[in-house]
Protein backbone atom coordinates (compact mmCIF):
# COMPACT_ATOMS: atom_id res chain seq x y z
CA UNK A 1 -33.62 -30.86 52.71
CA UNK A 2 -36.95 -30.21 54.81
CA UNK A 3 -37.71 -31.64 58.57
CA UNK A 4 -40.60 -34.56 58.80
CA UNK A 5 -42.74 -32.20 59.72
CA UNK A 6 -42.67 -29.94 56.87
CA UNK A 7 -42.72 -33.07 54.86
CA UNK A 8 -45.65 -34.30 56.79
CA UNK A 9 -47.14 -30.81 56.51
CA UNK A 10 -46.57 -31.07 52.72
CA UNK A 11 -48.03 -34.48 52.18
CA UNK A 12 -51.35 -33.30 53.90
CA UNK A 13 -51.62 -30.66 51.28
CA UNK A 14 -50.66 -33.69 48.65
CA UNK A 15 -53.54 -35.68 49.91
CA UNK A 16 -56.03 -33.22 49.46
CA UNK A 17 -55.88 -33.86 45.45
CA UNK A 18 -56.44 -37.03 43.29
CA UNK A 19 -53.27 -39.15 43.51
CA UNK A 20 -51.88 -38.47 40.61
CA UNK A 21 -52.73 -35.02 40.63
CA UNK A 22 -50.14 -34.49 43.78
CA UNK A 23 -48.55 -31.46 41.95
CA UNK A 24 -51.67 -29.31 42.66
CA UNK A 25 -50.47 -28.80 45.75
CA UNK A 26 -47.28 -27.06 44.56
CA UNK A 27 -48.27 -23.50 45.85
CA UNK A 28 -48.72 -25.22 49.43
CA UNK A 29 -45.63 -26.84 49.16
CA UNK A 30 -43.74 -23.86 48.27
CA UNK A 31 -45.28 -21.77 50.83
CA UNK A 32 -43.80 -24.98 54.01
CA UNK A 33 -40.79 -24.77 52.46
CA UNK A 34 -40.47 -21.01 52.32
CA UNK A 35 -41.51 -20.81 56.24
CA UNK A 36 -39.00 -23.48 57.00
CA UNK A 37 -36.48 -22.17 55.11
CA UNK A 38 -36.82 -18.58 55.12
CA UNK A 39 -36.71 -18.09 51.25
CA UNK A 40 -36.51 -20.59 48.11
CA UNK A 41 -33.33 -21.19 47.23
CA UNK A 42 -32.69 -23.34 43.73
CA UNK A 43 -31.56 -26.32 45.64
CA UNK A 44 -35.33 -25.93 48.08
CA UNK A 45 -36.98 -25.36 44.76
CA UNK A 46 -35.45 -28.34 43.19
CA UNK A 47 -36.14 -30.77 46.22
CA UNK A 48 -40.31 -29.60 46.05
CA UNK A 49 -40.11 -30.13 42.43
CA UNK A 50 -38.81 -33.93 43.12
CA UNK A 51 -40.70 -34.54 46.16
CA UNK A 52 -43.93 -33.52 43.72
CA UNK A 53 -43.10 -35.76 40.67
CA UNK A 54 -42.76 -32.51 37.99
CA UNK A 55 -40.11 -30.93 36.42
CA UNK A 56 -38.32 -27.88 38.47
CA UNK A 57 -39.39 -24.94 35.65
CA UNK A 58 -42.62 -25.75 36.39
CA UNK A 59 -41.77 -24.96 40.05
CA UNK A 60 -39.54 -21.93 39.13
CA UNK A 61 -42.87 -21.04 37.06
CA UNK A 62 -45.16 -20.43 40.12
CA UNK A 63 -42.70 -19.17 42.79
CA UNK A 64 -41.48 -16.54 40.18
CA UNK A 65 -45.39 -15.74 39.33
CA UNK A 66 -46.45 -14.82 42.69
CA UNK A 67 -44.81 -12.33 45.27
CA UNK A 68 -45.28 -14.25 48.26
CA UNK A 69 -42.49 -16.44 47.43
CA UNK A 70 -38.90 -14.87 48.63
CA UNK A 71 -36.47 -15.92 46.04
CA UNK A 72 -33.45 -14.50 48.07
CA UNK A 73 -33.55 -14.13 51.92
CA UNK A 74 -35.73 -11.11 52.81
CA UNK A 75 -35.27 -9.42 56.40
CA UNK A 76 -37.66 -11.40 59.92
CA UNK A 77 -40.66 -8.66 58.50
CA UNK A 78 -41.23 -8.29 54.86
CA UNK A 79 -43.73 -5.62 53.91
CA UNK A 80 -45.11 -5.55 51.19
CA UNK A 81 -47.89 -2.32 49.79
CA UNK A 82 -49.90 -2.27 46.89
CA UNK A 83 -49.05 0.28 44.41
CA UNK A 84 -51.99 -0.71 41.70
CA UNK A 85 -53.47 1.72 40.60
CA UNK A 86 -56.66 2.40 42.85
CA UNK A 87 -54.37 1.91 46.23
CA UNK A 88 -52.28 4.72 44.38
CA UNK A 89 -54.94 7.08 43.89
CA UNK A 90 -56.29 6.12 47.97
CA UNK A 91 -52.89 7.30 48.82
CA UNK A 92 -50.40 4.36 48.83
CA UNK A 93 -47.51 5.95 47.14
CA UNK A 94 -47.41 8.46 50.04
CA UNK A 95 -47.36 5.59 52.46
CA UNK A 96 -44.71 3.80 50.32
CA UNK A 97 -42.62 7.14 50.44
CA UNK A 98 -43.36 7.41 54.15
CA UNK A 99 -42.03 3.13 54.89
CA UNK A 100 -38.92 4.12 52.75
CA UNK A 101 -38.18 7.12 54.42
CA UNK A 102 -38.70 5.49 57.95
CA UNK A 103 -36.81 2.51 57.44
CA UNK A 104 -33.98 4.02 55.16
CA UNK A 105 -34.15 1.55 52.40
CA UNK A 106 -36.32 1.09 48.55
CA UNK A 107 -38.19 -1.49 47.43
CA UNK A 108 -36.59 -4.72 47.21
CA UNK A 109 -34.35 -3.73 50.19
CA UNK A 110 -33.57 -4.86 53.46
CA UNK A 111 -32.57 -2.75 56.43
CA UNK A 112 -28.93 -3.03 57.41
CA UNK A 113 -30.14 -4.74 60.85
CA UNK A 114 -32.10 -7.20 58.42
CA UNK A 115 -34.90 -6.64 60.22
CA UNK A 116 -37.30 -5.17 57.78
CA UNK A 117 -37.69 -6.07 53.79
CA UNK A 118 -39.92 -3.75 51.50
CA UNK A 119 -41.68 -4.66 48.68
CA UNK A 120 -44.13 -3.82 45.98
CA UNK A 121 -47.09 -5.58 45.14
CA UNK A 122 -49.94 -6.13 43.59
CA UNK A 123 -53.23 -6.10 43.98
CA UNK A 124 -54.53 -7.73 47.55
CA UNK A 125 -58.02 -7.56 46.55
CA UNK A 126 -58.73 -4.60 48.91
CA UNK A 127 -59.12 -1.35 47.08
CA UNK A 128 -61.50 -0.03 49.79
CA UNK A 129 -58.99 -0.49 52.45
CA UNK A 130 -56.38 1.51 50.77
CA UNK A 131 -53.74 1.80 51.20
CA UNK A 132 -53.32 -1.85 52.19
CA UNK A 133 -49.90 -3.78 52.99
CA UNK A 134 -49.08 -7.13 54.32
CA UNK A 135 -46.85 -8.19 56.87
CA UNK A 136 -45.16 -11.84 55.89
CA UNK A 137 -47.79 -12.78 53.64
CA UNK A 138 -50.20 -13.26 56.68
CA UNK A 139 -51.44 -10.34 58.07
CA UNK A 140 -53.32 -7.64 55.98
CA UNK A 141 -53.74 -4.21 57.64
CA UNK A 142 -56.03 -1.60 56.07
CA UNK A 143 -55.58 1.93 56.01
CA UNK A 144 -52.28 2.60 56.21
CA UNK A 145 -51.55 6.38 57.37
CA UNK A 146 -48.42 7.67 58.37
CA UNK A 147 -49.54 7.59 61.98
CA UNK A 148 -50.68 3.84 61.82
CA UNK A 149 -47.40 2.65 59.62
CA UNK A 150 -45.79 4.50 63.08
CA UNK A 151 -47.80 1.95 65.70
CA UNK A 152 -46.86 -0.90 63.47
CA UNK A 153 -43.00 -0.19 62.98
CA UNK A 154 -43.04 0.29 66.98
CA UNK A 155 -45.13 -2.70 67.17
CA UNK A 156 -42.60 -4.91 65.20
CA UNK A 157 -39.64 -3.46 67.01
CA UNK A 158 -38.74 -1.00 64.59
């Protein structure tokens, strides 16, 4: 289901809790198997559940918690932009409006080239950035104007 070296990958995270506490490392897990995969399908769930010694709702419980984990295959970029409330009121509404209308495509959409995914989040614990979006989970960029959503579009082969 994985390659050795997610599974290798996966039992360093295991071995950073008490032995029989190997399910704490669930989230890490997820997140291999999601960057191996591309997105968590039931099956990729299932096999992390197994490979962790707990039952698969408890798995379904955290990758359906948090937003980081695709549950269906999302586009090579998925963007994600906060749309709490004090990103709103810096102006991250506008800059969702602006993504949408520049890619062509909602939330929860990927462009017909599947290049690009959007998505709503929540809060990335940087108000005073706002508006704030990620790029794949990884990379945080900070105040998102039209003209910088431009450079990174261009910059990710928009």
């Amino acid at each position: 289901m994985l390659s050795a070296e997610s599974l290798k990958r996966i039992d360093r995270e295991i071995a950073k809790y008490p032995v029989d506490r190997k399910q704490s490392a669930v989230m890490s897990a997820l997140a291999i198997a999601q960057e191996e995969k591309g997105w968590l399908a039931n099956e990729t769930m299932n096999f992390v559940a197994e490979y962790l010694g707990m039952p698969p709702i408890a798995v379904y419980e955290v990758a359906t918690f948090y937003n980081m984990y695709n549950l269906e295959p999302a586009g090579k970029y998925k963007i994600t932009i906060c749309t709490n409330l004090p990103c709103a009121l810096s102006g991250s509404n506008d800059s969702a409006k602006y993504i949408k209308q520049k890619l062509g495509i909602e939330f929860n959409q990927t462009t017909p080239d599947g290049k690009f995914t959007l998505k709503e989040g929540e809060c990335f614990g940087a108000c005073g950035d706002a508006p704030v979006l990620l790029v794949n989970n990884k990379r945080m960029c900070s105040f998102m104007s039209e003209e910088m959503i431009d450079r990174l579009l261009e910059e990710l082969g928009e």
